[in-house]
PDB file of N, CA and C in Angstrom:
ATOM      1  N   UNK A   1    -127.679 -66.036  15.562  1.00  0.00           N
ATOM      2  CA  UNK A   1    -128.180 -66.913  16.597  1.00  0.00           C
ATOM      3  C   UNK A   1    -128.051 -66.182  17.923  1.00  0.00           C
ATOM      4  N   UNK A   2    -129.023 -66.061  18.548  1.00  0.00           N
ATOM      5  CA  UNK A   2    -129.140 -65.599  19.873  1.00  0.00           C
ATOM      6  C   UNK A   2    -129.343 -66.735  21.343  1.00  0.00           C
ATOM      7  N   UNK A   3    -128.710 -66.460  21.953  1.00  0.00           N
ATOM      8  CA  UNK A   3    -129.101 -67.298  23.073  1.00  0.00           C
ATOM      9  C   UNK A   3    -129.899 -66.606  24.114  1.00  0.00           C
ATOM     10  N   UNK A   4    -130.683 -67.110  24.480  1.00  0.00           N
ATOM     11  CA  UNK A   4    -131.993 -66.880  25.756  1.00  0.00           C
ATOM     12  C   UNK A   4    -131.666 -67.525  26.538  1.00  0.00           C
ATOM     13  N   UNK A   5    -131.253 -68.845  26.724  1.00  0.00           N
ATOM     14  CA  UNK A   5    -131.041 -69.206  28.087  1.00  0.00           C
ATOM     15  C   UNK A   5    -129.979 -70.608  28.248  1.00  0.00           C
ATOM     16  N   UNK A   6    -129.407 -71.239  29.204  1.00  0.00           N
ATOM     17  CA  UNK A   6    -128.221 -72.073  29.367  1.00  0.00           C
ATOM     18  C   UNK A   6    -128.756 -73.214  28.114  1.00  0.00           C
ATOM     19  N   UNK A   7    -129.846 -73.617  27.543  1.00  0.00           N
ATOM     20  CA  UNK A   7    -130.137 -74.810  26.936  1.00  0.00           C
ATOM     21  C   UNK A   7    -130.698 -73.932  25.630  1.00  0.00           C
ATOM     22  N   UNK A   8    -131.504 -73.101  25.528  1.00  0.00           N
ATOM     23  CA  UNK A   8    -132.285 -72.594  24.424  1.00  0.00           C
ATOM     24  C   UNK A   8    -131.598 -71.606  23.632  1.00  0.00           C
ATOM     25  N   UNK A   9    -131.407 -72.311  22.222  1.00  0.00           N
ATOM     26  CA  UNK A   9    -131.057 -70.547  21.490  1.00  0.00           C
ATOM     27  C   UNK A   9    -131.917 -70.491  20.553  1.00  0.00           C
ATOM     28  N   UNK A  10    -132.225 -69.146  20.013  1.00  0.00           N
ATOM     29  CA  UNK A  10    -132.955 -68.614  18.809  1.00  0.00           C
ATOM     30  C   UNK A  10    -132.935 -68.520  18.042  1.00  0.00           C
ATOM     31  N   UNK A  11    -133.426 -68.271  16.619  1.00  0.00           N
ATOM     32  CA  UNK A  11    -132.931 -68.348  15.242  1.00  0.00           C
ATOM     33  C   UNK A  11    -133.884 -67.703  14.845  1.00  0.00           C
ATOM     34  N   UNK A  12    -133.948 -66.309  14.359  1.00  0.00           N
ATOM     35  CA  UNK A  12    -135.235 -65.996  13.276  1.00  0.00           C
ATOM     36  C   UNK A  12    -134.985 -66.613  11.830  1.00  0.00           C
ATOM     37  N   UNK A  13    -136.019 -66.899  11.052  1.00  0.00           N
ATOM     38  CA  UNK A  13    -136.493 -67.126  10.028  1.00  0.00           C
ATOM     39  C   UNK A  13    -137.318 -66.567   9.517  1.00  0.00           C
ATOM     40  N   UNK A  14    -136.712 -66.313   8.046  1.00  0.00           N
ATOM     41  CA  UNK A  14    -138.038 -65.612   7.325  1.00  0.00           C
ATOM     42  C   UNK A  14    -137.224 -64.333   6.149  1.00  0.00           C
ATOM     43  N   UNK A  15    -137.843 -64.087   5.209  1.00  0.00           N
ATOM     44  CA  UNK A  15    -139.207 -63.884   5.007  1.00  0.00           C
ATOM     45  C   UNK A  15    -140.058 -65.200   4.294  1.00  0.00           C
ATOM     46  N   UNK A  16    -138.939 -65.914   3.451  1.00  0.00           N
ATOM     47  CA  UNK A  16    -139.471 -66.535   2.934  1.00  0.00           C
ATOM     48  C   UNK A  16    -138.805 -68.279   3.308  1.00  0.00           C
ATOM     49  N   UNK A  17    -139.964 -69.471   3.290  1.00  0.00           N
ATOM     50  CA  UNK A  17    -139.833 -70.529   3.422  1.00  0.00           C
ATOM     51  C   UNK A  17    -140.012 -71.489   2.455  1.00  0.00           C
ATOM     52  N   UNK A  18    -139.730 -71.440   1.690  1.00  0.00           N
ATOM     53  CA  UNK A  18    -140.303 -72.039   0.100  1.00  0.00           C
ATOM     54  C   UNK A  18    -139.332 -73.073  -0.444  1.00  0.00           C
ATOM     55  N   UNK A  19    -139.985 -73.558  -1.479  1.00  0.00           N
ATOM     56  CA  UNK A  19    -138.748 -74.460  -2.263  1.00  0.00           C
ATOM     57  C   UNK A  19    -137.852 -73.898  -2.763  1.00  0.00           C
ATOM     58  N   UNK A  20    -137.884 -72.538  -2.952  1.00  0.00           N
ATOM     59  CA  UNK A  20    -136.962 -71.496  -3.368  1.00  0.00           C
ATOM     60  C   UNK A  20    -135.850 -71.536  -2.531  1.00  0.00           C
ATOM     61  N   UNK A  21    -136.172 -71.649  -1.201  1.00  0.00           N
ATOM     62  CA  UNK A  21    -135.025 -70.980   0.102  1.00  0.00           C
ATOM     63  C   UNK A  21    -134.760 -72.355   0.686  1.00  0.00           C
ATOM     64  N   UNK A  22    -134.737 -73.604   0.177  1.00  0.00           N
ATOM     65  CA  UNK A  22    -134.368 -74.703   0.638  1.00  0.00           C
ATOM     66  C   UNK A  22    -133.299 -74.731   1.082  1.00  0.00           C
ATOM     67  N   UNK A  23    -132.942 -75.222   0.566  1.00  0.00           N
ATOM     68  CA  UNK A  23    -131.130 -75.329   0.557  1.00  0.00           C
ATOM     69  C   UNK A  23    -130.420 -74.536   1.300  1.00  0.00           C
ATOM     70  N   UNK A  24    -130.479 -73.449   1.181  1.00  0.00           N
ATOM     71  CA  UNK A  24    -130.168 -72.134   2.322  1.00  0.00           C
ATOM     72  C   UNK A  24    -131.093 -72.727   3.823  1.00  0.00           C
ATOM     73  N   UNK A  25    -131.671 -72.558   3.640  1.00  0.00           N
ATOM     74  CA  UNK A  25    -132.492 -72.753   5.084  1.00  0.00           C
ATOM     75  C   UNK A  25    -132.166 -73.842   5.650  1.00  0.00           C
ATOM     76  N   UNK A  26    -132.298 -74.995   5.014  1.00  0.00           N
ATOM     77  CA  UNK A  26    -131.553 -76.442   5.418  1.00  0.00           C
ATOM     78  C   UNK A  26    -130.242 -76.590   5.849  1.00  0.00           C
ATOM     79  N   UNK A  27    -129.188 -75.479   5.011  1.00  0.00           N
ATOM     80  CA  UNK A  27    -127.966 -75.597   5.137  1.00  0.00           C
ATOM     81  C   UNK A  27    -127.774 -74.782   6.877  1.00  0.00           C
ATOM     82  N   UNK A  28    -128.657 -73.602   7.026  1.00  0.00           N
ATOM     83  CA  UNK A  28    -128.516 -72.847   7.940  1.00  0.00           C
ATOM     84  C   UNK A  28    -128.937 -73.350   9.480  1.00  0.00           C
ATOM     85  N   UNK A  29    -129.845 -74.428   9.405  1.00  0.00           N
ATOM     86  CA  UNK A  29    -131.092 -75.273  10.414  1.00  0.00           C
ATOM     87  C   UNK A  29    -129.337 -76.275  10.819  1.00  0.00           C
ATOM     88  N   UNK A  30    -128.727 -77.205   9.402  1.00  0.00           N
ATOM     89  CA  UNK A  30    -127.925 -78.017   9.910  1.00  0.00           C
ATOM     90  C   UNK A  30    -127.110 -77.316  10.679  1.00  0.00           C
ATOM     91  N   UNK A  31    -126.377 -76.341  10.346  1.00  0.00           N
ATOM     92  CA  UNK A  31    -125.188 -76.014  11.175  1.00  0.00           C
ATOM     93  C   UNK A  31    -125.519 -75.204  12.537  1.00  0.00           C
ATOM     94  N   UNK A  32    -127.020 -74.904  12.731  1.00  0.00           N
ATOM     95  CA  UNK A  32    -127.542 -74.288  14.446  1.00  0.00           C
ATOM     96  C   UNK A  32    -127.810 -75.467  14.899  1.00  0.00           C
ATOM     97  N   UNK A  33    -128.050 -76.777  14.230  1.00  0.00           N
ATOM     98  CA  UNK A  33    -128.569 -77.659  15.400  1.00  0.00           C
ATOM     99  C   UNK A  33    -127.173 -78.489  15.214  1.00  0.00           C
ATOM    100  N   UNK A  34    -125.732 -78.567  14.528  1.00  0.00           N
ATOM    101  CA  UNK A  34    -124.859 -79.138  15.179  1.00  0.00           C
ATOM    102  C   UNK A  34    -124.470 -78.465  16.279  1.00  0.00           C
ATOM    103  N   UNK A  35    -124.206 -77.416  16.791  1.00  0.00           N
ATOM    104  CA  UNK A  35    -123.329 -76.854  17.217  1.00  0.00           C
ATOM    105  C   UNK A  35    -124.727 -76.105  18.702  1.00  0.00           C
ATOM    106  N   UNK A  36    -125.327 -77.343  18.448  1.00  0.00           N
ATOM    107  CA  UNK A  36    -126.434 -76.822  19.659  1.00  0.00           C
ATOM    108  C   UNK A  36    -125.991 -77.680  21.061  1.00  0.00           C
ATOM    109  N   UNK A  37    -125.864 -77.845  21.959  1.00  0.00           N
ATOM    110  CA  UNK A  37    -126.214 -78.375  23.487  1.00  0.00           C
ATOM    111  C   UNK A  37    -127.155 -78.994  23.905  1.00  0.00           C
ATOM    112  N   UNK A  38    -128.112 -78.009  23.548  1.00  0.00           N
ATOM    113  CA  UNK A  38    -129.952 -78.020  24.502  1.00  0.00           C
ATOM    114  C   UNK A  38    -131.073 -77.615  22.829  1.00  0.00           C
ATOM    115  N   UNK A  39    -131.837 -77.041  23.309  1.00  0.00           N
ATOM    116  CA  UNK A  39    -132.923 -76.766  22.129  1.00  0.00           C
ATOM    117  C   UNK A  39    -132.960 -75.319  21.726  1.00  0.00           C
ATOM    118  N   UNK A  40    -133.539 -75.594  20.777  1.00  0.00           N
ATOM    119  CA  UNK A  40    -133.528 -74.375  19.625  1.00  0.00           C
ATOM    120  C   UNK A  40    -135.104 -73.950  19.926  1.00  0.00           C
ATOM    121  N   UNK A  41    -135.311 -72.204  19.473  1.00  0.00           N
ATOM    122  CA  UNK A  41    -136.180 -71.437  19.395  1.00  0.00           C
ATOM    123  C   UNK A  41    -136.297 -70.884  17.942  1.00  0.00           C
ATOM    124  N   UNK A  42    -137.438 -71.150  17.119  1.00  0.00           N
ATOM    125  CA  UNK A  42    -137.527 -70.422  15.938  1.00  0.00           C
ATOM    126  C   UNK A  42    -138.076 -69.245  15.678  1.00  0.00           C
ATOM    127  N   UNK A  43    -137.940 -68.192  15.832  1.00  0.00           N
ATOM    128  CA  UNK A  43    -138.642 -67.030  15.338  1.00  0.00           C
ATOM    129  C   UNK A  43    -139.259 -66.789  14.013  1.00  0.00           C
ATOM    130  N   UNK A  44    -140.152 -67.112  14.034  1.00  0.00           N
ATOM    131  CA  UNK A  44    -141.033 -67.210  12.617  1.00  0.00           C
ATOM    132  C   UNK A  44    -141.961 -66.436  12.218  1.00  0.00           C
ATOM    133  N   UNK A  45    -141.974 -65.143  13.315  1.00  0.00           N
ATOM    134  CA  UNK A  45    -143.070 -63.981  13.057  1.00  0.00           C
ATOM    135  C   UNK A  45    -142.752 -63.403  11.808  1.00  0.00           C
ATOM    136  N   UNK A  46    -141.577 -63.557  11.490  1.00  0.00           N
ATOM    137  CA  UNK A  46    -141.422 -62.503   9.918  1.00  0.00           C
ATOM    138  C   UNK A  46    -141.462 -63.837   8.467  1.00  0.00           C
ATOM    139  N   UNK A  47    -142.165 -64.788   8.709  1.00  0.00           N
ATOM    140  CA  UNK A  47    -142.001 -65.658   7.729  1.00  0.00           C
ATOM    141  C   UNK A  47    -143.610 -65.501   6.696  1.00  0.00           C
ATOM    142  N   UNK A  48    -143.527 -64.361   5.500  1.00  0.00           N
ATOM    143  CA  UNK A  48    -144.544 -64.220   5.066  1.00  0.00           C
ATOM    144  C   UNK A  48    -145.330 -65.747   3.837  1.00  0.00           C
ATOM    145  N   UNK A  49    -144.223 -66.021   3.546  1.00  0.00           N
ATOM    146  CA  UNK A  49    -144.031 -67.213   2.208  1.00  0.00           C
ATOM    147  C   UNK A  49    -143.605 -68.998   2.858  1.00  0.00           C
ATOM    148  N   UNK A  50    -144.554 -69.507   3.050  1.00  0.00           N
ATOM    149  CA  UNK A  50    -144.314 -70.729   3.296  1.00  0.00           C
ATOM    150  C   UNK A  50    -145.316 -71.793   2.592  1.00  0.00           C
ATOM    151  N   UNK A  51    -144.629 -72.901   2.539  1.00  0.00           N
ATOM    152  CA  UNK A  51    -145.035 -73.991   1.325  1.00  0.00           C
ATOM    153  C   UNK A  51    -144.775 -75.215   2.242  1.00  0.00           C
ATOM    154  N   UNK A  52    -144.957 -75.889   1.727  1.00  0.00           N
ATOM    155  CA  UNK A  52    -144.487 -77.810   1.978  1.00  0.00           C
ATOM    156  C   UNK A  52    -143.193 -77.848   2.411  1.00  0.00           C
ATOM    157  N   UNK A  53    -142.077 -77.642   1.768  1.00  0.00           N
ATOM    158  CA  UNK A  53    -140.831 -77.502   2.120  1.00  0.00           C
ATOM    159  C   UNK A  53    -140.615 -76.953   3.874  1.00  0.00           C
ATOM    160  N   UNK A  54    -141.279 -75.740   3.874  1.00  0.00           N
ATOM    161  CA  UNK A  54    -140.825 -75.648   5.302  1.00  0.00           C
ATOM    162  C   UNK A  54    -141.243 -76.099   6.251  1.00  0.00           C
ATOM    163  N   UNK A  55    -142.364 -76.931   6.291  1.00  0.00           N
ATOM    164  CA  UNK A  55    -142.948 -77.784   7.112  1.00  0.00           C
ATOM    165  C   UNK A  55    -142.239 -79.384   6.847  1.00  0.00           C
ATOM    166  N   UNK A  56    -141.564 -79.360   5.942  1.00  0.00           N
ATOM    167  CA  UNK A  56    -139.947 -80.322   5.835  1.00  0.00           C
ATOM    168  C   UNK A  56    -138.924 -80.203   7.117  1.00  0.00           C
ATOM    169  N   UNK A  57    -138.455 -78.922   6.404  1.00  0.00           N
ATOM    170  CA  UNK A  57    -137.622 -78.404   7.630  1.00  0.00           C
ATOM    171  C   UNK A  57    -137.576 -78.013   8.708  1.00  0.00           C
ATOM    172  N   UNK A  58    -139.539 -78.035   9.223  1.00  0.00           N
ATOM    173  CA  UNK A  58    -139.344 -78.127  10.605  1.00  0.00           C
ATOM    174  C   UNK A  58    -139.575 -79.245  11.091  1.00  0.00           C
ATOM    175  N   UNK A  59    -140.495 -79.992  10.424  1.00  0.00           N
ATOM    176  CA  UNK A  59    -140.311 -81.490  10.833  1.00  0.00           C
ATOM    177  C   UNK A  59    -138.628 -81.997  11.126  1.00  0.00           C
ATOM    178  N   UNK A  60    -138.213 -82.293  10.248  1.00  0.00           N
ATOM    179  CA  UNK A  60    -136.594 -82.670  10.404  1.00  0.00           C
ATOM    180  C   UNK A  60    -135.667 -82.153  11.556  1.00  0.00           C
ATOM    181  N   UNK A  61    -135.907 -80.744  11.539  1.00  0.00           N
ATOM    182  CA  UNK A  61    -135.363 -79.895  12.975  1.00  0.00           C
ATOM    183  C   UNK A  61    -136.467 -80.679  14.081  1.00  0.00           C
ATOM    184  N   UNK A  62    -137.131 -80.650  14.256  1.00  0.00           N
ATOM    185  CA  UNK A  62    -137.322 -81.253  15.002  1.00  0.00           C
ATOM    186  C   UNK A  62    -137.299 -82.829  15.647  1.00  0.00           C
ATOM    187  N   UNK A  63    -137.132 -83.390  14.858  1.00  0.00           N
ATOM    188  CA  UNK A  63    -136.747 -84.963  14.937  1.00  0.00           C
ATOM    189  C   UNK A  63    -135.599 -84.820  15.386  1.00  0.00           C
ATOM    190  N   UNK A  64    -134.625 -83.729  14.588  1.00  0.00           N
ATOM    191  CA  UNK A  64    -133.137 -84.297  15.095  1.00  0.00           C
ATOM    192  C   UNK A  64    -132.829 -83.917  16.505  1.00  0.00           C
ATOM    193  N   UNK A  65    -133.504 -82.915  17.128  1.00  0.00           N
ATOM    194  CA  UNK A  65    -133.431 -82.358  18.188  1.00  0.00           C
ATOM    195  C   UNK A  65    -134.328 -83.237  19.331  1.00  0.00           C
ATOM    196  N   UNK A  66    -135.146 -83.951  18.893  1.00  0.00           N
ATOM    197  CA  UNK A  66    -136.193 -84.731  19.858  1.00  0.00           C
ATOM    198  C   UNK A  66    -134.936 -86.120  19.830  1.00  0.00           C
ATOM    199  N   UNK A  67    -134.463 -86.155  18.892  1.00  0.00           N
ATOM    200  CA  UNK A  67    -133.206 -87.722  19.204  1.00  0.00           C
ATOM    201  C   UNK A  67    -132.228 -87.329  20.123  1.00  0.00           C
ATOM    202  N   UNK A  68    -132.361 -85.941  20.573  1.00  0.00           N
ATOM    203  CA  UNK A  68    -130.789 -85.379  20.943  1.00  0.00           C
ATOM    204  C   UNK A  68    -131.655 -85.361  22.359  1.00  0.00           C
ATOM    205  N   UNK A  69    -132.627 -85.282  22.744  1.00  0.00           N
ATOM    206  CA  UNK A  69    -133.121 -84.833  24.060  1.00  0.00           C
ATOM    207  C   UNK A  69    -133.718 -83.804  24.358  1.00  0.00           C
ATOM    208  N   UNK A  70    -133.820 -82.713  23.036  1.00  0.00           N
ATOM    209  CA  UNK A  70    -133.800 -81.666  22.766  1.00  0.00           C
ATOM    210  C   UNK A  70    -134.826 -81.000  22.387  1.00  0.00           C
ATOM    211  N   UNK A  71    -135.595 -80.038  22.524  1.00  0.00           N
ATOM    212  CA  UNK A  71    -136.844 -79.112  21.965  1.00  0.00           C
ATOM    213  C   UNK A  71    -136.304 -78.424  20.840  1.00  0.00           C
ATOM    214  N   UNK A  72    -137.730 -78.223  20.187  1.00  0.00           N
ATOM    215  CA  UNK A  72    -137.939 -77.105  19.311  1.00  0.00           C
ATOM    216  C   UNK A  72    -139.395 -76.003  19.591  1.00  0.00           C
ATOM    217  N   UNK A  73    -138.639 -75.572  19.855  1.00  0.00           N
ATOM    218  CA  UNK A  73    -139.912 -74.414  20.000  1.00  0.00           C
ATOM    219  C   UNK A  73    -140.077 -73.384  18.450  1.00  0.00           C
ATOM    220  N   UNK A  74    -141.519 -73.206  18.127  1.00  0.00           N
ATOM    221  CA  UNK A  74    -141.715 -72.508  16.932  1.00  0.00           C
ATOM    222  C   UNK A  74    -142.448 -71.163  17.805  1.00  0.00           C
ATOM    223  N   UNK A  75    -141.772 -69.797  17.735  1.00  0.00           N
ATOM    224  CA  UNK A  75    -141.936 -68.472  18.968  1.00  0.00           C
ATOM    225  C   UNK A  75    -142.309 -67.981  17.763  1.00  0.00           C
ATOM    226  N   UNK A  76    -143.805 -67.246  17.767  1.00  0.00           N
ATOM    227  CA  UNK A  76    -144.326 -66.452  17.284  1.00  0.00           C
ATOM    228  C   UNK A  76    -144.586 -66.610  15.804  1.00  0.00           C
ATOM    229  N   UNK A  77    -145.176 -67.806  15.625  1.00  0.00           N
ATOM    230  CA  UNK A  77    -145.248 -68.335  13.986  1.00  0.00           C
ATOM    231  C   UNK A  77    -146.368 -67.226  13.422  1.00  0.00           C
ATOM    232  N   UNK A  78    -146.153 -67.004  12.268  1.00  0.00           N
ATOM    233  CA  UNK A  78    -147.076 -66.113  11.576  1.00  0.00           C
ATOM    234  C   UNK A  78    -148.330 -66.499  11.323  1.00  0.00           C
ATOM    235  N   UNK A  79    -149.121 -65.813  10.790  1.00  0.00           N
ATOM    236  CA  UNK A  79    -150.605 -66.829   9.735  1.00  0.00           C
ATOM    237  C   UNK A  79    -150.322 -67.519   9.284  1.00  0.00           C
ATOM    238  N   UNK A  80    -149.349 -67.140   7.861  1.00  0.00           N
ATOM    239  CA  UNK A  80    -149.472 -68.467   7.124  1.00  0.00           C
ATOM    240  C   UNK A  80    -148.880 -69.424   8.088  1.00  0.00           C
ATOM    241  N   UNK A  81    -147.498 -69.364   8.675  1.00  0.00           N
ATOM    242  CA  UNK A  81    -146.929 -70.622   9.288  1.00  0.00           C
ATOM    243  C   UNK A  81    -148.265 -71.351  10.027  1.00  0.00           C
ATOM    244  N   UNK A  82    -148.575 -71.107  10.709  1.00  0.00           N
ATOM    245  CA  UNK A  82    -150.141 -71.368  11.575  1.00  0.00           C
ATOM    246  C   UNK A  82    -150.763 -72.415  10.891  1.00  0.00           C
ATOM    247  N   UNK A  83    -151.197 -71.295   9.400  1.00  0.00           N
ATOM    248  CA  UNK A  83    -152.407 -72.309   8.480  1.00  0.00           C
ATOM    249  C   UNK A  83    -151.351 -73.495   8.030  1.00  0.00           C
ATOM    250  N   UNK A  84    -150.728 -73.137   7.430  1.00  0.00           N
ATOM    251  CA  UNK A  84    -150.247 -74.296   7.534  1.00  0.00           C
ATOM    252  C   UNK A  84    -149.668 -75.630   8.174  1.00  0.00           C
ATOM    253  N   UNK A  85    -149.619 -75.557   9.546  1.00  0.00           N
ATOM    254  CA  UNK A  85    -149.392 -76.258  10.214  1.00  0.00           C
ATOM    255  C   UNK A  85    -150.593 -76.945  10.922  1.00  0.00           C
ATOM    256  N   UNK A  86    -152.100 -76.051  10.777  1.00  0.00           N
ATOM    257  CA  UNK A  86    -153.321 -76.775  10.345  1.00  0.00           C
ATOM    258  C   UNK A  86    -153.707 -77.259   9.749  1.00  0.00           C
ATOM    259  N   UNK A  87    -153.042 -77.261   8.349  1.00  0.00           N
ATOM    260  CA  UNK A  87    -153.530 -77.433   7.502  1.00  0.00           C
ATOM    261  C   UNK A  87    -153.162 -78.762   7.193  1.00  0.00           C
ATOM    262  N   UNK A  88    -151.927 -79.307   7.574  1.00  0.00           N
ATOM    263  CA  UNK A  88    -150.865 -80.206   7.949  1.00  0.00           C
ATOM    264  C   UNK A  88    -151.350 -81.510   8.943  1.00  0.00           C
ATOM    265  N   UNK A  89    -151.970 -80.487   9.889  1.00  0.00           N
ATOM    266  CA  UNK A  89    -152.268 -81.722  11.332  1.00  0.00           C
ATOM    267  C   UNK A  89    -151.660 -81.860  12.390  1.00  0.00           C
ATOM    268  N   UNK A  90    -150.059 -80.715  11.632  1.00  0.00           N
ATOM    269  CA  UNK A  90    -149.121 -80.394  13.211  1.00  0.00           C
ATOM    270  C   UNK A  90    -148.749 -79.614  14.187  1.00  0.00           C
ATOM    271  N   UNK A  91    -150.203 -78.554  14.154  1.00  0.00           N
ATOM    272  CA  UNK A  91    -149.770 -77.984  15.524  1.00  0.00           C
ATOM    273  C   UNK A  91    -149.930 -78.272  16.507  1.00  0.00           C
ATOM    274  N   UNK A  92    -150.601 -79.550  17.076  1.00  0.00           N
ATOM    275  CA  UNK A  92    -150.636 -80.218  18.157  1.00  0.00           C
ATOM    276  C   UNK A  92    -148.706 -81.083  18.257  1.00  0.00           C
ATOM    277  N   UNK A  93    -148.304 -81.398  17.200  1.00  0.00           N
ATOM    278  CA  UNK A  93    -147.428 -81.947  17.432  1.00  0.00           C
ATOM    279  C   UNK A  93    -145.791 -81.240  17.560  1.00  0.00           C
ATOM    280  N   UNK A  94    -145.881 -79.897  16.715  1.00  0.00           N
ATOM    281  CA  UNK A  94    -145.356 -78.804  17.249  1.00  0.00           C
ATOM    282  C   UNK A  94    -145.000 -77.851  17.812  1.00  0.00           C
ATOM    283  N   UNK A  95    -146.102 -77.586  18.166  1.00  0.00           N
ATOM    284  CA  UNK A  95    -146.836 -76.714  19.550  1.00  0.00           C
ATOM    285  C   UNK A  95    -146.094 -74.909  19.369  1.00  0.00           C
ATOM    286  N   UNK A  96    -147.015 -74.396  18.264  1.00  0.00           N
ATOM    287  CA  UNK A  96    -146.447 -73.007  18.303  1.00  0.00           C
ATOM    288  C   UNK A  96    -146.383 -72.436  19.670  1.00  0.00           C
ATOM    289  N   UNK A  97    -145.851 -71.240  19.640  1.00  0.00           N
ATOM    290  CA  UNK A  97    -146.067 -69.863  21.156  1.00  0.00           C
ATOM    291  C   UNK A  97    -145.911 -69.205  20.247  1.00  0.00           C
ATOM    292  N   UNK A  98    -146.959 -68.224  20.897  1.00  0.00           N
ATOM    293  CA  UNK A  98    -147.048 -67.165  20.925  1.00  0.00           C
ATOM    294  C   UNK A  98    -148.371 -66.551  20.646  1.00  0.00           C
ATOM    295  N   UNK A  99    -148.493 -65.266  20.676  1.00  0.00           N
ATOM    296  CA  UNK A  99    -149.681 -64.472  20.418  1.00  0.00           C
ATOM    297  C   UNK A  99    -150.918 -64.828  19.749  1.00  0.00           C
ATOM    298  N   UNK A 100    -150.209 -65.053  18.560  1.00  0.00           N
ATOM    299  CA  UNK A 100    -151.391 -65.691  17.023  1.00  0.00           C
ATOM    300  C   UNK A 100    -151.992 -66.715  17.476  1.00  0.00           C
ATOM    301  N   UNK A 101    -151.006 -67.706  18.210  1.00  0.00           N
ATOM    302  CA  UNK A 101    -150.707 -69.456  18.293  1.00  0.00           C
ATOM    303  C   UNK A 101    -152.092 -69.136  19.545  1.00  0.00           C
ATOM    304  N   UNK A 102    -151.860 -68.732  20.699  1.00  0.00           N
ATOM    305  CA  UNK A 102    -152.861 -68.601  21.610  1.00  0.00           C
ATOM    306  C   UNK A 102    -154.183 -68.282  20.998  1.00  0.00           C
ATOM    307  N   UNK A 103    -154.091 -67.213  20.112  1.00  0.00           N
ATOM    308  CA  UNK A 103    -155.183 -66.622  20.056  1.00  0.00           C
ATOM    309  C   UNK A 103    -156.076 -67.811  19.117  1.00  0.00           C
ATOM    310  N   UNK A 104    -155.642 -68.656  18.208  1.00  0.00           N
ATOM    311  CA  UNK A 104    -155.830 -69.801  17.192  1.00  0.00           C
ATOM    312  C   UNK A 104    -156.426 -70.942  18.034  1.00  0.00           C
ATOM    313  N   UNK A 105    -156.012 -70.868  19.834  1.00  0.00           N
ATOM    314  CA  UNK A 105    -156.341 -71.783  20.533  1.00  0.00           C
ATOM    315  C   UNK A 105    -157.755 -72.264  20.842  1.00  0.00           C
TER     316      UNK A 105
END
């Protein structure tokens, strides 16, 4: 976990987001957003493998963090993360950054 700034810290994720890496990923999401303040940053440029599940776990990260007062930012989501979050209906409601995310705009 990296911190960027007095409220925001970072978290890369990846390579993979699957029903495979649940549990791990879930277990890893709970214990950055207890021990958070302010909002979380996901680094998701290296996430080649994503499914249903991780659009679970960012939904959820994000709810718990929107109850807290709190953002989630998704920094530099990949293709697939992208398509899928089109594919979904939530990148208006997630609001990637970054490069891809602009360029998708």
């Amino acid at each position: 976990m990296t911190e960027t700034n007095a409220s925001l810290f970072s978290l890369a994720l990846g390579p993979e987001m699957t029903i495979a890496q649940a549990a791990d990923v879930h277990g890893l999401l709970l214990e950055t957003v207890g021990r958070l303040d302010g909002g979380l940053s996901l680094d998701l440029s290296a996430v080649s493998d994503f499914d249903s599940t991780g659009i679970q776990l960012l939904l959820a990260a994000h709810k718990t963090l929107q109850e807290r007062g709190a953002v989630l930012r998704l920094h530099e989501p990949s293709q697939v993360v992208l398509a899928a979050l089109r594919c979904y209906g939530l990148a208006a409601d997630l609001q990637p950054q970054g490069r891809a995310a602009a360029s998708e705009g």
